[in-house]
C-alpha atoms as a PDB file:
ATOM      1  CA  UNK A   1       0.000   0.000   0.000  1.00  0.00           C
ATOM      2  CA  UNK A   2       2.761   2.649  -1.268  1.00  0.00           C
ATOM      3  CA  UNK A   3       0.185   5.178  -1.744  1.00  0.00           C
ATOM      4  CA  UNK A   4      -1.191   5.162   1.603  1.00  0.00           C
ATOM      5  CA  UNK A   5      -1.842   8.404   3.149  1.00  0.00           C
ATOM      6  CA  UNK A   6       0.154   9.086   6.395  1.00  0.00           C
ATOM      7  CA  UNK A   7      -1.075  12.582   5.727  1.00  0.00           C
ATOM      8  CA  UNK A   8      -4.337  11.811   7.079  1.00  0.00           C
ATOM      9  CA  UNK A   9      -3.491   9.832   9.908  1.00  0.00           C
ATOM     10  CA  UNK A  10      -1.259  12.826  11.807  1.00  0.00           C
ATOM     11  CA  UNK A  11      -2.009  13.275  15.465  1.00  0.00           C
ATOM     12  CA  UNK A  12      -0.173  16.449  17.603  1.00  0.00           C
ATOM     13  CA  UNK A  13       2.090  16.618  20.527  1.00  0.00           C
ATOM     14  CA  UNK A  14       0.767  18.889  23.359  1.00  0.00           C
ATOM     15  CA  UNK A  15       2.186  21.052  26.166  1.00  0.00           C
ATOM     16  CA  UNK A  16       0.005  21.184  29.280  1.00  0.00           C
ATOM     17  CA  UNK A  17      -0.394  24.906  29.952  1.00  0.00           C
ATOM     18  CA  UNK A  18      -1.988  24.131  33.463  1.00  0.00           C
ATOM     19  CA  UNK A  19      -3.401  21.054  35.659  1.00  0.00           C
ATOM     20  CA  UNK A  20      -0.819  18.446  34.859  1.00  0.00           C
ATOM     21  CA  UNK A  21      -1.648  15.549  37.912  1.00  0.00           C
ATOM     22  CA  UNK A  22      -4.387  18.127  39.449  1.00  0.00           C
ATOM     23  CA  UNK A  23      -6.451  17.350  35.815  1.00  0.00           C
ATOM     24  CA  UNK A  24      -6.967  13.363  37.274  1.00  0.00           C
ATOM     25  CA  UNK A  25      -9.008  14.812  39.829  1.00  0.00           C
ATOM     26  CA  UNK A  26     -11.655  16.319  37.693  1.00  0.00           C
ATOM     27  CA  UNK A  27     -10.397  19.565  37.530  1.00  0.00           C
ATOM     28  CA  UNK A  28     -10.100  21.583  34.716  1.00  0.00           C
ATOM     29  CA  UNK A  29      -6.582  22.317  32.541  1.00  0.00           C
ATOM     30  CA  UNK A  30      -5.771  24.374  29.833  1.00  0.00           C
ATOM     31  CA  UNK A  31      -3.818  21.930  27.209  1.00  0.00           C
ATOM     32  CA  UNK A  32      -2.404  23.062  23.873  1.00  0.00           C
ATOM     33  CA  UNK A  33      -1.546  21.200  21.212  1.00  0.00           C
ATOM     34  CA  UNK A  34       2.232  21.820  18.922  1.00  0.00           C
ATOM     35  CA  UNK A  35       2.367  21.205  15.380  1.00  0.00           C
ATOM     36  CA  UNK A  36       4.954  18.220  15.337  1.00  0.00           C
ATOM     37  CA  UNK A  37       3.023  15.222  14.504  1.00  0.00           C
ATOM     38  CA  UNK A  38       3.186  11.320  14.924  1.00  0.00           C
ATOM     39  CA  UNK A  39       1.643   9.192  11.277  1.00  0.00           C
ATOM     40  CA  UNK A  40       1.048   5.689  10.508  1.00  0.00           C
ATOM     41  CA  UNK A  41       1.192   3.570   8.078  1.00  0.00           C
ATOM     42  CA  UNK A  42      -0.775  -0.006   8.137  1.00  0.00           C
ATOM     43  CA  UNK A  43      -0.553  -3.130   5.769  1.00  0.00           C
ATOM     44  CA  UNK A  44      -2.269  -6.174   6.155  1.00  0.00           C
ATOM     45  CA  UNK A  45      -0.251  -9.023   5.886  1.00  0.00           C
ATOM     46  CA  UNK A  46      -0.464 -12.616   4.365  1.00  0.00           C
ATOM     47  CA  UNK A  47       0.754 -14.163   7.476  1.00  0.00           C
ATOM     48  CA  UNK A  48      -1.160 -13.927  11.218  1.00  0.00           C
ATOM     49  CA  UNK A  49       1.066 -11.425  13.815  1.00  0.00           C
ATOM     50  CA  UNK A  50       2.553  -8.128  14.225  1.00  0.00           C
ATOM     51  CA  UNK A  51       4.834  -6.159  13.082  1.00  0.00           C
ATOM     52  CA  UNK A  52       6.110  -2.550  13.973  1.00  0.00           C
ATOM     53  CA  UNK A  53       8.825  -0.238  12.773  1.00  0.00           C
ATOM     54  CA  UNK A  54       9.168   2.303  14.632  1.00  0.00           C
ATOM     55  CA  UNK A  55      10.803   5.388  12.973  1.00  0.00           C
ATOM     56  CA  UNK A  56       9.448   8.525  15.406  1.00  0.00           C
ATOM     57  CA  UNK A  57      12.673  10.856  16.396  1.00  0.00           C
ATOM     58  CA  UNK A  58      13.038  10.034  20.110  1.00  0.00           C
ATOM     59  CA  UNK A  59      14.975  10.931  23.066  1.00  0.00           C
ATOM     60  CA  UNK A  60      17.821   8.400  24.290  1.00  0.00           C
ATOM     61  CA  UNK A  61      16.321   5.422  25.722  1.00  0.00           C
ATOM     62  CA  UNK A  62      12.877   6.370  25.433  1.00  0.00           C
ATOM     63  CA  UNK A  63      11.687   3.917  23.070  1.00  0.00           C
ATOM     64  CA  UNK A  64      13.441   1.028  25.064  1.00  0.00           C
ATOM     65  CA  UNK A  65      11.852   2.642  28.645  1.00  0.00           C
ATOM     66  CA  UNK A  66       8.304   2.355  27.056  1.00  0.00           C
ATOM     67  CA  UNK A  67       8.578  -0.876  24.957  1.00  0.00           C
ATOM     68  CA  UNK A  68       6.460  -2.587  27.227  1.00  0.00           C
ATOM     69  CA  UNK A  69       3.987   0.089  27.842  1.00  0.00           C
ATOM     70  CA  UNK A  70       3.462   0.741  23.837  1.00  0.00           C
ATOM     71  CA  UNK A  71       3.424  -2.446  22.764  1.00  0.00           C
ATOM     72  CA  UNK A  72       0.186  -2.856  25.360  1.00  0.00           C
ATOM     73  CA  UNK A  73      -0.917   0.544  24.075  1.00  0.00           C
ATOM     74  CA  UNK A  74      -1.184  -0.754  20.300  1.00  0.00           C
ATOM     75  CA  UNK A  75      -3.001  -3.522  21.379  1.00  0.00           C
ATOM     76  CA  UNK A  76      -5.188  -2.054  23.150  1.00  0.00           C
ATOM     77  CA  UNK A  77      -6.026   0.498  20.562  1.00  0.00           C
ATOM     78  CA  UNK A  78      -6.266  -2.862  18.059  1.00  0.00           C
ATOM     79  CA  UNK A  79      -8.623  -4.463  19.905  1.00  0.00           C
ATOM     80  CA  UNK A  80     -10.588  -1.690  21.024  1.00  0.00           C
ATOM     81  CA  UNK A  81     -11.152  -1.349  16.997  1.00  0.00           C
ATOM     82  CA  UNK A  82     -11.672  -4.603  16.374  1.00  0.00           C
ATOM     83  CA  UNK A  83      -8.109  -5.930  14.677  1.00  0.00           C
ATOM     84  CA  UNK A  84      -7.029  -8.907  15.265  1.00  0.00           C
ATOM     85  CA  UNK A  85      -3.263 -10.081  14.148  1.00  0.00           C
ATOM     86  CA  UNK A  86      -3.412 -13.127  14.896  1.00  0.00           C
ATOM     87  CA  UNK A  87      -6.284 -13.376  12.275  1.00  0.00           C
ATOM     88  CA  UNK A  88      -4.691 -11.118   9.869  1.00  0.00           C
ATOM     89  CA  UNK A  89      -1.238  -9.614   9.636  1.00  0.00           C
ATOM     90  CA  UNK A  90      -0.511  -6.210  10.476  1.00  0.00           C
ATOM     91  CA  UNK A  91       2.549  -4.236   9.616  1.00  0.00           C
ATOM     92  CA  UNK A  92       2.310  -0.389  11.264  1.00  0.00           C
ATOM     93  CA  UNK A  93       4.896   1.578  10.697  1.00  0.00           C
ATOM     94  CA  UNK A  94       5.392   5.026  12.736  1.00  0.00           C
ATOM     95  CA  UNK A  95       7.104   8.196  11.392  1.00  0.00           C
ATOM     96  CA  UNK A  96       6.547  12.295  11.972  1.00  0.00           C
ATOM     97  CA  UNK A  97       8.317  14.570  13.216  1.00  0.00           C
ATOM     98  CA  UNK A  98       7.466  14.709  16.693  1.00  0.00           C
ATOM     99  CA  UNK A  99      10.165  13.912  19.104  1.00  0.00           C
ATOM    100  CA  UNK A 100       9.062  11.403  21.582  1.00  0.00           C
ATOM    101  CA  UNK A 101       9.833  12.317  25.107  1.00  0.00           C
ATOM    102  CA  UNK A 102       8.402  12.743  28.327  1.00  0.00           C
ATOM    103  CA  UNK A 103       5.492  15.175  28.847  1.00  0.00           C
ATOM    104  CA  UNK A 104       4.753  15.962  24.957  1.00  0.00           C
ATOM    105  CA  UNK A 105       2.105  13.607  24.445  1.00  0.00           C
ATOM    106  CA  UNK A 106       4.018  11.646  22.098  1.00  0.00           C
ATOM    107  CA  UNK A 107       2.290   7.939  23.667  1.00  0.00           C
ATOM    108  CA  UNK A 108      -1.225   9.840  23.157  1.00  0.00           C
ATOM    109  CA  UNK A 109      -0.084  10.729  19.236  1.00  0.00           C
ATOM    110  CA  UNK A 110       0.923   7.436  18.769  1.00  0.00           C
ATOM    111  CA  UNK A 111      -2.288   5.776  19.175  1.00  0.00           C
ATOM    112  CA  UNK A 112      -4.694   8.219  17.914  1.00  0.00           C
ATOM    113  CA  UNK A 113      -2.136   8.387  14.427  1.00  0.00           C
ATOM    114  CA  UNK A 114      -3.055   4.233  14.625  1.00  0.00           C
ATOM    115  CA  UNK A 115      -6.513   4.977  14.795  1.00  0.00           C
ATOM    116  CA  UNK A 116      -6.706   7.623  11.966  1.00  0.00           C
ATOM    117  CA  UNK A 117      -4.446   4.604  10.316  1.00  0.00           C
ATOM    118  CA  UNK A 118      -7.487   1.701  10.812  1.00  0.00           C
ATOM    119  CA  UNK A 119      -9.704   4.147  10.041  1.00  0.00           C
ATOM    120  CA  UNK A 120      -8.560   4.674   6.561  1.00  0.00           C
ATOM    121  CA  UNK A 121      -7.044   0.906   5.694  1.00  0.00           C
ATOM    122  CA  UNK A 122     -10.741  -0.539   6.294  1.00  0.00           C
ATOM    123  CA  UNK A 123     -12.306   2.469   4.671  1.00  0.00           C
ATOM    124  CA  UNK A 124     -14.429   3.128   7.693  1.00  0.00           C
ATOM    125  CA  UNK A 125     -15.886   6.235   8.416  1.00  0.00           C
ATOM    126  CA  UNK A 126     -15.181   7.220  12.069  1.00  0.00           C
ATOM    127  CA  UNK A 127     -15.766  10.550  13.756  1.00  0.00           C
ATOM    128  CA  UNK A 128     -13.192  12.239  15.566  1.00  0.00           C
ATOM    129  CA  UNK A 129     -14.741  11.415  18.874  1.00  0.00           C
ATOM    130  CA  UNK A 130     -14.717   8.131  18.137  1.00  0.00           C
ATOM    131  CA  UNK A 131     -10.881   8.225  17.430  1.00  0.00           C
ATOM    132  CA  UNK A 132     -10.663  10.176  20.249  1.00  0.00           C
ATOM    133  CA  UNK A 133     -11.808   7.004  22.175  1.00  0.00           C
ATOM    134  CA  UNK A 134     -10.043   4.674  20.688  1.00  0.00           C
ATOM    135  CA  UNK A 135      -6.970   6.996  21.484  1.00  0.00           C
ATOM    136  CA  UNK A 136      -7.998   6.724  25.289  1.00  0.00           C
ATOM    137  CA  UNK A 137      -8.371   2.784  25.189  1.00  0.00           C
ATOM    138  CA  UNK A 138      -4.951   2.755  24.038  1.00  0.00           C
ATOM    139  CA  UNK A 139      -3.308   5.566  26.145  1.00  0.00           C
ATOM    140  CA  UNK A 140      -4.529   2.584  28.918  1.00  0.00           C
ATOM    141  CA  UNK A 141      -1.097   1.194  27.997  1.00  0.00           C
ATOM    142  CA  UNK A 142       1.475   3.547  28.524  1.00  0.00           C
ATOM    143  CA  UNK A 143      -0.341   5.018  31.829  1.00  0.00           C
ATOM    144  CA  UNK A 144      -2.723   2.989  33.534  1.00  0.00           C
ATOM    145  CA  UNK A 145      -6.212   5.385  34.172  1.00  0.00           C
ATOM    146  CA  UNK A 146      -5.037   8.150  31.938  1.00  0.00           C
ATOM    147  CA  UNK A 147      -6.544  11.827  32.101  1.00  0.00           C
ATOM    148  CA  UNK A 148      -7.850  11.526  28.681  1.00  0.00           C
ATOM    149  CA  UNK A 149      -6.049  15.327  27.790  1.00  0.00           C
ATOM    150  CA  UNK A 150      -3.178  13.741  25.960  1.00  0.00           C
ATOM    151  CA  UNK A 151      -5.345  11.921  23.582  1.00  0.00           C
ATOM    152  CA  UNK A 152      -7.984  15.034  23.195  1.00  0.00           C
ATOM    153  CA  UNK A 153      -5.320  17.400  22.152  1.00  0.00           C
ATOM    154  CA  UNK A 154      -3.607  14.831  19.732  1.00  0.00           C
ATOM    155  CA  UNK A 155      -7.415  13.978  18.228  1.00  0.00           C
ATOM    156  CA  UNK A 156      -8.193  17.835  18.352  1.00  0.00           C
ATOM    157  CA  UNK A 157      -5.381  20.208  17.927  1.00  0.00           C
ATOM    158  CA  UNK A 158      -5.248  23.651  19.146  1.00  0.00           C
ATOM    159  CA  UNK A 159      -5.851  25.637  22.739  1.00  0.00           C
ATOM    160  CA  UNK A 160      -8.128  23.533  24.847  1.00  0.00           C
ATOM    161  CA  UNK A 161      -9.891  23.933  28.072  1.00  0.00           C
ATOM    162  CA  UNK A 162     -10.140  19.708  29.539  1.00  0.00           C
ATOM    163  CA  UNK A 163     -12.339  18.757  32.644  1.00  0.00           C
ATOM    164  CA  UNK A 164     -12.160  15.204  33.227  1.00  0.00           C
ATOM    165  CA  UNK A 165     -16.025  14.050  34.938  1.00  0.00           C
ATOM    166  CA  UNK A 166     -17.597  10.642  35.471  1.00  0.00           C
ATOM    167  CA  UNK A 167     -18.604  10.196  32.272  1.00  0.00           C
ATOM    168  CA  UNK A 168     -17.281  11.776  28.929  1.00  0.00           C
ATOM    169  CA  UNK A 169     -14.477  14.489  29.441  1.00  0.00           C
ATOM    170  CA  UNK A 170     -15.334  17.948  28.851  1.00  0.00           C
ATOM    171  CA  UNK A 171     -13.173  19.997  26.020  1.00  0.00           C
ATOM    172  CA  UNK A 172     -13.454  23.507  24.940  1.00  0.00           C
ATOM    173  CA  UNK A 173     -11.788  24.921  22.383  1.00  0.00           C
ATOM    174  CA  UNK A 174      -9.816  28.275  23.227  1.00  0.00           C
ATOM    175  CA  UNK A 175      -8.313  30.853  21.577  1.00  0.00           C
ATOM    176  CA  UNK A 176      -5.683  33.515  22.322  1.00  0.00           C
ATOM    177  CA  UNK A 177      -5.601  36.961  20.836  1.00  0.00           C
ATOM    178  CA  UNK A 178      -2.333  36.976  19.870  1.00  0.00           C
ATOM    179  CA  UNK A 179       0.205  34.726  18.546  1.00  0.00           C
ATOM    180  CA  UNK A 180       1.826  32.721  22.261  1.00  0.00           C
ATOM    181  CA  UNK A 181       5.260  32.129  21.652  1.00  0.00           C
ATOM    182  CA  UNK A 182       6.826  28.873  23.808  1.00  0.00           C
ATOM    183  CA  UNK A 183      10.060  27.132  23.788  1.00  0.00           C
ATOM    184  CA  UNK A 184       9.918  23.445  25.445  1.00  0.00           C
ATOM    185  CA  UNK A 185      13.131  21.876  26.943  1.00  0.00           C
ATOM    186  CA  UNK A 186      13.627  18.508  27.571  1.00  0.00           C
ATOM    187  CA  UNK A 187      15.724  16.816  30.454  1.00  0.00           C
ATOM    188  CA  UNK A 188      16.402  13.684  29.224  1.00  0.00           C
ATOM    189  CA  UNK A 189      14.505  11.637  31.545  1.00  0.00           C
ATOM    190  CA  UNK A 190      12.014   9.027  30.774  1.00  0.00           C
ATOM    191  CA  UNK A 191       9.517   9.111  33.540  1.00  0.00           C
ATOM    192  CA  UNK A 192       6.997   6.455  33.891  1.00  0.00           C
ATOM    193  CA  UNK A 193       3.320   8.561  34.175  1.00  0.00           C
ATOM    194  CA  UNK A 194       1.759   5.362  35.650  1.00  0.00           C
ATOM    195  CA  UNK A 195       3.871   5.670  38.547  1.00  0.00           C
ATOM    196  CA  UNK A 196       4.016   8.988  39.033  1.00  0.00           C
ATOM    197  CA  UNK A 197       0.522   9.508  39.231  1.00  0.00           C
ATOM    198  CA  UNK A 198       0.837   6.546  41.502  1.00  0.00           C
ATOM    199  CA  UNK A 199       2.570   7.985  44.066  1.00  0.00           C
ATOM    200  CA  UNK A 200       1.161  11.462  43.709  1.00  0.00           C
ATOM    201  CA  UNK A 201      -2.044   9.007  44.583  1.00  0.00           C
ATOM    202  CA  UNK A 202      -0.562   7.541  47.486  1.00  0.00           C
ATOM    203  CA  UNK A 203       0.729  10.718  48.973  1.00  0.00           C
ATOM    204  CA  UNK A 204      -2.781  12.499  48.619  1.00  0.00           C
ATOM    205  CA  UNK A 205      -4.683   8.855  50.472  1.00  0.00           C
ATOM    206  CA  UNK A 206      -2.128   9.171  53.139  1.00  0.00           C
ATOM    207  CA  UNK A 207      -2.217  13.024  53.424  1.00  0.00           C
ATOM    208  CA  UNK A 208      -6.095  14.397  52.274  1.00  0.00           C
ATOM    209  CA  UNK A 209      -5.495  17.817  54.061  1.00  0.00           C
ATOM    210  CA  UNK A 210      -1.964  18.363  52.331  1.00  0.00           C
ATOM    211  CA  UNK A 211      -3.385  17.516  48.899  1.00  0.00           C
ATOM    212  CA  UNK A 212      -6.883  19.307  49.562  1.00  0.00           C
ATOM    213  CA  UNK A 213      -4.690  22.644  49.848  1.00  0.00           C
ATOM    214  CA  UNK A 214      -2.124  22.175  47.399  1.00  0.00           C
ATOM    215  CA  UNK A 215      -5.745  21.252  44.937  1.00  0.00           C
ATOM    216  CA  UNK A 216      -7.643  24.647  46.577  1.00  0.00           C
ATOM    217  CA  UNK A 217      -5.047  26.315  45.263  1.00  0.00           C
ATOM    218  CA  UNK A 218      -4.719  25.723  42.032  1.00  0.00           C
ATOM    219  CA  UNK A 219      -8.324  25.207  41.167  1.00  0.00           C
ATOM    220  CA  UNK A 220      -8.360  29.255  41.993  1.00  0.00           C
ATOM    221  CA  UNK A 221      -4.979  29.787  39.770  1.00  0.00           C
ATOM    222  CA  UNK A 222      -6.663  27.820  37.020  1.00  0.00           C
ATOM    223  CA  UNK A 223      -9.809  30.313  37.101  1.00  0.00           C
ATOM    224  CA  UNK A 224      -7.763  32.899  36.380  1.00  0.00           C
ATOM    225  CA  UNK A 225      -6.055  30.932  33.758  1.00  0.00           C
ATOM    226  CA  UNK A 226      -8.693  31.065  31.892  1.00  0.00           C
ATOM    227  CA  UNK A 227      -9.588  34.238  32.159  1.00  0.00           C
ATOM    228  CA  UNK A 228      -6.388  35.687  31.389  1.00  0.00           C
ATOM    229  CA  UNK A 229      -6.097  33.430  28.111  1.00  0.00           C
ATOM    230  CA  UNK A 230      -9.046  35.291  26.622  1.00  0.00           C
ATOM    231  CA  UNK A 231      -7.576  38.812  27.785  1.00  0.00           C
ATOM    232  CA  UNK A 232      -4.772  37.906  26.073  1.00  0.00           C
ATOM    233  CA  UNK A 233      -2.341  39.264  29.547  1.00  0.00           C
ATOM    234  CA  UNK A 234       1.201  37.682  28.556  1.00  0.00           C
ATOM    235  CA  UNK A 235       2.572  39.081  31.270  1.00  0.00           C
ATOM    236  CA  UNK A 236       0.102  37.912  33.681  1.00  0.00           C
ATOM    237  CA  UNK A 237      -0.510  34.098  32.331  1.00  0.00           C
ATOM    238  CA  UNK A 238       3.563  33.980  32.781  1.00  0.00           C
ATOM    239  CA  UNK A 239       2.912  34.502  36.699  1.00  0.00           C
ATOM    240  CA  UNK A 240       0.063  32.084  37.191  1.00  0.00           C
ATOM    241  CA  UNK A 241       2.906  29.496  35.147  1.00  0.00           C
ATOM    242  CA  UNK A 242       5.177  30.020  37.567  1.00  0.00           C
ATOM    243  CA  UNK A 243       2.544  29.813  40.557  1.00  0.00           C
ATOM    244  CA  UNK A 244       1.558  26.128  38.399  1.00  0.00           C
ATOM    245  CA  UNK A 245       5.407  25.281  39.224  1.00  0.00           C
ATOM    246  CA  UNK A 246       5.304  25.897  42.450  1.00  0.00           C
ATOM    247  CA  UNK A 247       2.660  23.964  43.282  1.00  0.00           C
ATOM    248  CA  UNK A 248       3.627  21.247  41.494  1.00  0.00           C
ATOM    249  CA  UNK A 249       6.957  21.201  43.268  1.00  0.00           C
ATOM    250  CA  UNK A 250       4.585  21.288  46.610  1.00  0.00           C
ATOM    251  CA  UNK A 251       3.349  18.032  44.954  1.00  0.00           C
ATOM    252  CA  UNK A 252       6.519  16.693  44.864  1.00  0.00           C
ATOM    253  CA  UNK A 253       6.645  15.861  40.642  1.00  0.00           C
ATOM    254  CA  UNK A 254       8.904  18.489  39.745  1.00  0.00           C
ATOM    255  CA  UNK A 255      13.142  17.505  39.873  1.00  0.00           C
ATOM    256  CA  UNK A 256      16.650  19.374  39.827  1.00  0.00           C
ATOM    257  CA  UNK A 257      16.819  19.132  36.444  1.00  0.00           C
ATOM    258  CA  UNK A 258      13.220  20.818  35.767  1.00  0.00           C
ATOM    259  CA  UNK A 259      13.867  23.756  38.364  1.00  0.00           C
ATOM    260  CA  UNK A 260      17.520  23.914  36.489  1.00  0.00           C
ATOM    261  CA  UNK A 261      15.785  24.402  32.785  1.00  0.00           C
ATOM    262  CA  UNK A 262      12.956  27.135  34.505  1.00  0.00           C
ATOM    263  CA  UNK A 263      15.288  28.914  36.710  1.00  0.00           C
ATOM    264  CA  UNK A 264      17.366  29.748  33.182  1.00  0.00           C
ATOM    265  CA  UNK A 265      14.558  30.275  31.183  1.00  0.00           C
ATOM    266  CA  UNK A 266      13.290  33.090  33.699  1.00  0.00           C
ATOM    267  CA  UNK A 267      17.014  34.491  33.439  1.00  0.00           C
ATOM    268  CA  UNK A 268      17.002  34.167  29.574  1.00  0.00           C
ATOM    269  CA  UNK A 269      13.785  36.766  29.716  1.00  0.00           C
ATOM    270  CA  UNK A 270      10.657  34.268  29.654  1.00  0.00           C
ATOM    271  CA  UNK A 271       7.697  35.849  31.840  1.00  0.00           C
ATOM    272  CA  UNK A 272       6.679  32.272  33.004  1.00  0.00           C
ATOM    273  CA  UNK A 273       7.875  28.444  32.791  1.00  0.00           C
ATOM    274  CA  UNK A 274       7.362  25.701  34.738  1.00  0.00           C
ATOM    275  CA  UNK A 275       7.654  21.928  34.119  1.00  0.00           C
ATOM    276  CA  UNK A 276       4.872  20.010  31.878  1.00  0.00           C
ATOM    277  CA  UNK A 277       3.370  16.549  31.721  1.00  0.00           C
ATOM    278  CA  UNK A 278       4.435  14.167  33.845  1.00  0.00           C
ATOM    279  CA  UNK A 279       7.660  15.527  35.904  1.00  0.00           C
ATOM    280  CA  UNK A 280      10.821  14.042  37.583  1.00  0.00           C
ATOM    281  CA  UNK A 281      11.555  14.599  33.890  1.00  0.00           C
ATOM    282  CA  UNK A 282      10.299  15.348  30.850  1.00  0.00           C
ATOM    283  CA  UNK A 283       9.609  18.988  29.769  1.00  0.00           C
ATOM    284  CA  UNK A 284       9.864  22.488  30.582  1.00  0.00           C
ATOM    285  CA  UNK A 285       8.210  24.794  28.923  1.00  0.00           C
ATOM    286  CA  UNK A 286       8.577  28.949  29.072  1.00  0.00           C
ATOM    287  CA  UNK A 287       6.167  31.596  27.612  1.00  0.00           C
ATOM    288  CA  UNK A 288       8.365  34.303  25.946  1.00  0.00           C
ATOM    289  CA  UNK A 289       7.067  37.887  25.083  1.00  0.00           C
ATOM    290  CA  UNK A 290       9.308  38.453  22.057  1.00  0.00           C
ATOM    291  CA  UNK A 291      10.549  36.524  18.948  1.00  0.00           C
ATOM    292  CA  UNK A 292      13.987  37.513  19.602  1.00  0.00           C
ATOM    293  CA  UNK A 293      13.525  35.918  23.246  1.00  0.00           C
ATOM    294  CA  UNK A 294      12.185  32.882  22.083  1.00  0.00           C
ATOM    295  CA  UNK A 295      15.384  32.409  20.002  1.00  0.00           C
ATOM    296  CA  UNK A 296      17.566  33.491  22.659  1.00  0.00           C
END
């Protein structure tokens, strides 16, 4: 199938904004998505089993950190669709130009990009919620009970407002006046999600007070958030990101190297970073008011 069309099957990386471990709790976060992508390709096969290449730019030793966890993540998604390998051979091959690393979304990309792939090889006709779900049923493999934000803003794209709730997740699409420059740094460090929302979990069963106050707290930061995003206040969203840090170090998810790549990013001129996705590795990201900063 040389003329498949990987085009169609892209799903973006994100950068939480805000809410990153608060978000399991059913509270809301501000997600957005970035324009690197993950594709697939899928061919059905003469033989029964499966086959993946894997060509997705990654971090060192990311791939072999989650080979486990994806490999449970595609079959999920598989079988969540209705694909069976062992009744029909299945070749998926992953490229883009997303760099796979902790706290981009980059497991979430990969599965939604393998349901945009089904979706076209059997000629189906899905709608983008319904990728959207198979995304989540796969996302079950690389963290456990995930959020469901990773797999919204790779389905979805764009500046999102996510409440998770008992039932189906709440999204909102947002918008910001002007153009919101970033710059995301990475660490280097795999971090498992599935046990670091894990322990976050343990700490707030054997501590409900401690969590309840660190949660009070941001719940009123993430109000303003919001508010500030459709202002368009640079300035002022930059504060409430580093407010997000601190709490988040409170919460114990944050690391040396994290508070290393935001303490320079303040000095280098950004008016807010903090760390993004999971922590004790991963990303940093920094809002910068210029172009020239952003380059800096």
């Amino acid at each position: 199938m040389s003329d498949f069309p990987t085009d169609q099957t892209r799903a973006f990386g994100k950068l939480i904004l805000f809410g990153e471990h608060f978000v399991v709790y059913k509270v809301p976060a501000l997600v957005g998505a970035v324009s690197a992508y993950t594709d697939c390709k899928l061919e059905y096969l003469d033989e029964p089993g499966l086959e993946v290449i894997d060509n997705r730019p990654a971090v060192p030793l990311y791939k072999e950190k989650k080979k486990d966890e994806g490999e449970e993540a595609i079959n999920l998604t598989l079988a969540h669709l209705g694909v069976d390998p062992k009744a029909r051979g299945v070749r998926l091959t992953f490229g883009g130009d997303l760099c796979c690393a902790s706290g981009i979304g980059a497991s979430a990309a990969q599965v939604v990009s393998l349901a945009r792939a089904v979706n076209f090889a059997d000629s189906r006709s899905l709608s983008e919620d319904e990728i959207n779900a198979a995304g989540y049923e796969g996302e079950k493999g690389y963290h456990g009970t995930p959020s469901g934000i990773d797999n919204t803003a790779a389905t979805f794209g764009g500046l999102l407002r996510f409440q998770r709730t008992d039932g189906a997740p709440i999204f909102e699409k947002k918008s910001f006046p002007s153009a919101i420059r970033i710059v995301y740094a990475s660490t280097g460090i795999t971090a498992s999600t599935t046990k670091v929302v894990g322990d976050v979990r343990s700490k707030k069963e054997a501590d409900e007070a401690w969590f309840a106050d660190i949660m009070g707290k941001y719940t009123t930061l993430v109000e303003e958030a919001e508010q500030i995003v459709e202002a368009g206040n640079l300035i002022k969203l930059g504060k409430l990101m580093n407010q997000n840090h601190s709490l988040l170090q409170e919460l114990t998810v944050s690391c040396k190297e994290l508070d290393d790549l935001v303490d320079a990013a303040r000095a280098a001129g950004a008016v807010g970073a903090k760390m993004s996705g999971t922590g004790r590795g991963g990303l940093m990201i920094a809002l910068t008011p210029t172009e020239d900063i952003q380059n800096t």
